[in-house]
Protein backbone atom coordinates (compact mmCIF):
# COMPACT_ATOMS: atom_id res chain seq x y z
CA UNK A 1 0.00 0.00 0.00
CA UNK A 2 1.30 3.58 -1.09
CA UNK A 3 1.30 6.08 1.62
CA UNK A 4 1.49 10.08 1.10
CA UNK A 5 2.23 11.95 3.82
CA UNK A 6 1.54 15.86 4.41
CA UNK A 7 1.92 17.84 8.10
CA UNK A 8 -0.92 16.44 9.82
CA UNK A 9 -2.41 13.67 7.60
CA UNK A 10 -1.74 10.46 5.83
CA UNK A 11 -3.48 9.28 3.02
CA UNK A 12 -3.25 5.95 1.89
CA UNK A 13 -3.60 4.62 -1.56
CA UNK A 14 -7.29 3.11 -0.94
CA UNK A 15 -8.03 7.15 0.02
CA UNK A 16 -8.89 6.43 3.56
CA UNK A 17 -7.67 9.28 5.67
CA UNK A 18 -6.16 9.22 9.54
CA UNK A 19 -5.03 12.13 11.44
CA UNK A 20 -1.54 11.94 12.93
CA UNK A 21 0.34 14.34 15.02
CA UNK A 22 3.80 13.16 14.25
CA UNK A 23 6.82 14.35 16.73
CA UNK A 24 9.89 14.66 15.33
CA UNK A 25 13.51 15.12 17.05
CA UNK A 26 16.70 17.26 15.60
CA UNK A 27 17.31 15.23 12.99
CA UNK A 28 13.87 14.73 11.78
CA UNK A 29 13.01 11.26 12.78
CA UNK A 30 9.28 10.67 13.95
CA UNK A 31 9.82 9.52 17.44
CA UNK A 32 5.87 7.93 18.41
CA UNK A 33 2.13 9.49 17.13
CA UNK A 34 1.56 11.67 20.02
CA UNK A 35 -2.75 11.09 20.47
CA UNK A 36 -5.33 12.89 19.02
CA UNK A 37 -8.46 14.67 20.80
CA UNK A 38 -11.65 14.44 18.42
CA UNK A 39 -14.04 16.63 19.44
CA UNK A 40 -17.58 15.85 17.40
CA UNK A 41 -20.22 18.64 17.47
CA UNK A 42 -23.34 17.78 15.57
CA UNK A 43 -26.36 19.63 14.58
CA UNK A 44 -30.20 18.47 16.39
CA UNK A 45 -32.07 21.19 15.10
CA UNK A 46 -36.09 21.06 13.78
CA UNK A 47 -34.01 21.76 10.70
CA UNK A 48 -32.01 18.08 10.42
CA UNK A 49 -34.89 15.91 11.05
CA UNK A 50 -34.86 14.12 8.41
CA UNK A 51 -30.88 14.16 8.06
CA UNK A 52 -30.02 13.40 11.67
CA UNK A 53 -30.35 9.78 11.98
CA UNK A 54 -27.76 9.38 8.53
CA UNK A 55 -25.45 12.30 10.29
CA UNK A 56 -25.48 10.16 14.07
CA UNK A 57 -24.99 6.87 11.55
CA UNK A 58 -21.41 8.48 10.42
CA UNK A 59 -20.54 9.57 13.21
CA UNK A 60 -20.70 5.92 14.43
CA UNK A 61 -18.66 4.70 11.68
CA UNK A 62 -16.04 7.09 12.14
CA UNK A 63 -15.69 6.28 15.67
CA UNK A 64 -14.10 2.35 14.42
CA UNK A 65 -11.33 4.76 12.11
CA UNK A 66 -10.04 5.97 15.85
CA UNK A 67 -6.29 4.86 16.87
CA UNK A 68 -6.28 3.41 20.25
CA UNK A 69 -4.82 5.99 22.65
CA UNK A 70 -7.11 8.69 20.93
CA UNK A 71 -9.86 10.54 23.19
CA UNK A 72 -13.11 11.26 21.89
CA UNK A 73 -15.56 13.84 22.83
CA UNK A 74 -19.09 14.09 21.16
CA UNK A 75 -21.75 16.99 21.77
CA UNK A 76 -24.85 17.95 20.13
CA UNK A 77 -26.33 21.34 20.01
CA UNK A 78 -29.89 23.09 18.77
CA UNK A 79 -31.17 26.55 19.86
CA UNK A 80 -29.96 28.78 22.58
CA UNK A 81 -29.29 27.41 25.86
CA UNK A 82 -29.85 23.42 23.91
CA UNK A 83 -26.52 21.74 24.01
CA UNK A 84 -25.41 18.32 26.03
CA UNK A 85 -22.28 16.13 26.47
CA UNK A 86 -22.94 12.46 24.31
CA UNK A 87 -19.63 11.33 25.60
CA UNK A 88 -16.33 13.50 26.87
CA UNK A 89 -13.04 12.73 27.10
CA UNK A 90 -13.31 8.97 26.32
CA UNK A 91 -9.95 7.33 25.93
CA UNK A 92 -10.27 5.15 22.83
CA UNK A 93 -9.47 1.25 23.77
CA UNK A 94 -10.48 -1.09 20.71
CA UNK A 95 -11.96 -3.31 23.80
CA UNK A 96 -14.89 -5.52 22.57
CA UNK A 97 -18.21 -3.27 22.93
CA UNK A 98 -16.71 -0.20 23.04
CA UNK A 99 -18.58 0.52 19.15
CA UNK A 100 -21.68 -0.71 20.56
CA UNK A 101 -21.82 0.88 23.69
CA UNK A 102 -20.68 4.61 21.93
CA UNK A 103 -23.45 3.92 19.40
CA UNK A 104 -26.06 3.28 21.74
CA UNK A 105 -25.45 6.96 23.64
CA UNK A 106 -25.57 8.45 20.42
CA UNK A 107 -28.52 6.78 19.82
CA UNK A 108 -30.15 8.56 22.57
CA UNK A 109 -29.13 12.03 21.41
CA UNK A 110 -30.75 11.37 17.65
CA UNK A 111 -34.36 13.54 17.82
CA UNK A 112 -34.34 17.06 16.73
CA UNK A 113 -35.56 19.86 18.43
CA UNK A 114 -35.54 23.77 18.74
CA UNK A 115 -33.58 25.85 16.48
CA UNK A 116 -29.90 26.97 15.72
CA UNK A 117 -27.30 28.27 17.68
CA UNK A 118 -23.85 27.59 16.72
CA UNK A 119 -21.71 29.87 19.39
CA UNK A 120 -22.32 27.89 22.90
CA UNK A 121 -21.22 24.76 21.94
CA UNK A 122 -18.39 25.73 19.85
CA UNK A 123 -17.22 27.97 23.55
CA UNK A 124 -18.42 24.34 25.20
CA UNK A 125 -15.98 22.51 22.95
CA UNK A 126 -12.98 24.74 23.83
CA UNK A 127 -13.60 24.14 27.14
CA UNK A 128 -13.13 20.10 27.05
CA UNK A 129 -9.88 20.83 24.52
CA UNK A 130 -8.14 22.32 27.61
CA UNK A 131 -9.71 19.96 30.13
CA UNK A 132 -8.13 16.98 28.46
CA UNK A 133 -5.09 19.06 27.32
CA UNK A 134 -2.83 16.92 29.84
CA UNK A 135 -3.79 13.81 27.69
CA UNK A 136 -3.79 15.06 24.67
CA UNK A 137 -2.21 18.74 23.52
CA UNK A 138 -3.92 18.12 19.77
CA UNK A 139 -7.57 18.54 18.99
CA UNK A 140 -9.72 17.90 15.72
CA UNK A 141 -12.84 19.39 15.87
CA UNK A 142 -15.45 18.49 13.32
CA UNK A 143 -18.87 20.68 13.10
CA UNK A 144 -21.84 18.48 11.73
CA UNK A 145 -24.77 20.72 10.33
CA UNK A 146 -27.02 21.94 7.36
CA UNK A 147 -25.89 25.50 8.07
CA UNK A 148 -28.81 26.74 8.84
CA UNK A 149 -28.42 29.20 12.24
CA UNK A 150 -30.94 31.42 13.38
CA UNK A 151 -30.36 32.13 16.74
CA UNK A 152 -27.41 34.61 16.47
CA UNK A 153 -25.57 36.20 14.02
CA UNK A 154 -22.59 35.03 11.48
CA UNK A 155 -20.35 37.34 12.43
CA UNK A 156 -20.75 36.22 16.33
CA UNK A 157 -20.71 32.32 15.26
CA UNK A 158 -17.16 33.50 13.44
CA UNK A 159 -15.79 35.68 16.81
CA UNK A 160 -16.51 32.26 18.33
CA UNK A 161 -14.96 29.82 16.06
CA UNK A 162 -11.49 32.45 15.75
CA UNK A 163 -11.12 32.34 19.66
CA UNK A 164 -11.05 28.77 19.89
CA UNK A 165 -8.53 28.45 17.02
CA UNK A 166 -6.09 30.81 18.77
CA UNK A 167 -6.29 28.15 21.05
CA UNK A 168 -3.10 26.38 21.30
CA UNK A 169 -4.52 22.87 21.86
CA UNK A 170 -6.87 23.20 18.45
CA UNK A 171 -5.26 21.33 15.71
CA UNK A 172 -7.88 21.84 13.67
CA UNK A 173 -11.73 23.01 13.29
CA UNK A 174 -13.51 21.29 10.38
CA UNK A 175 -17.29 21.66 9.15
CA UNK A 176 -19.53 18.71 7.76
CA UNK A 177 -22.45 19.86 5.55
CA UNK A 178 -25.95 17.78 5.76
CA UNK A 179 -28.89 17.43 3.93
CA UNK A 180 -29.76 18.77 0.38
CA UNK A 181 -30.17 22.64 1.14
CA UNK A 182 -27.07 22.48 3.34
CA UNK A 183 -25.67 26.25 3.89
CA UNK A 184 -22.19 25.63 1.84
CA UNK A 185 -21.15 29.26 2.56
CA UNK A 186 -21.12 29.65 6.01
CA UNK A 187 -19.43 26.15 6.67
CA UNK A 188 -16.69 27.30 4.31
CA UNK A 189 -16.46 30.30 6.02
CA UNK A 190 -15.97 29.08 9.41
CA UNK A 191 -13.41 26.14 8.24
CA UNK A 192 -11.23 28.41 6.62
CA UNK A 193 -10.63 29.87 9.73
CA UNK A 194 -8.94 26.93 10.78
CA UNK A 195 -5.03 26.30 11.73
């Protein structure tokens, strides 16, 4: 199998794609894969009914493309003052059941309700990046949505996302577009704020 590899990612030849923080010494020799931090954030407004069972699905199957080592953290968020914890700060084992048992909490966090607001659990999500910064100094944070906010305006959903980039545990802040209607502007927007 061919392998590419750029700063922060590895792509293989069958185009799968894992995130790696690779430490180098002096001389430029990679010395171990130092873990990763993935921080999920995914969309339950009215808006995503019909696209928020398939959105929780991927999030499932990305959750088996996790190195052991890694920590997850997954939140959900809808309209002001609506955002929960689906898991935080798990330390990824590979132990039987651990799929199962990630995919059943998720599966309790897959109804939609309220409306949009984009700003409280982006600040929530910076706060678990520095609570597990002794673990793990690298975090990928990955926005699931249709784009559709409501609740607040762009320009304070973009203050938001640029504070938690200066953040020097945030590796990197990446947005996920669902549905058909999906708001491709503003998701571009806010990941090309990232590191």
């Amino acid at each position: 199998m061919k392998v590419e590899t750029t700063k922060n990612k590895i792509k293989t030849s069958v185009d799968k794609y894992s995130v790696y923080n690779l430490l180098k010494n002096e001389n430029n020799e990679q010395l171990k894969n130092e873990p990763i931090h993935f921080v999920q954030m995914y969309d339950r407004s009215g808006s995503m009914h019909s696209d928020l069972k398939a959105l929780t699905n991927n999030i499932k199957e990305t959750l088996s493309l996790l190195d052991e080592g890694d920590f997850l953290s997954v939140l959900w968020y809808s309209g002001k003052g609506q955002y929960g914890t689906v898991i935080e700060g798990h330390r990824v084992t590979k132990a039987d059941g651990e799929i199962e048992y990630l995919s059943k909490l998720l599966d309790k966090n897959n109804t939609s309700l309220g409306c949009t607001m984009y700003s409280e659990v982006i600040k929530e999500a910076e706060k678990l990046i520095d609570k597990y910064a002794t673990f793990s100094k690298n975090a990928a944070l990955s926005f699931f949505t249709d784009g559709g906010v409501n609740e607040e305006s762009r320009n304070n959903v973009f203050e938001t996302i640029k504070q938690l980039v200066k953040n020097p545990n945030c590796m990197s802040f990446n947005t996920i577009g669902y549905g058909r209607y999906y708001d491709a502007e503003i998701l571009k927007d806010m990941a090309a704020l990232s590191p």
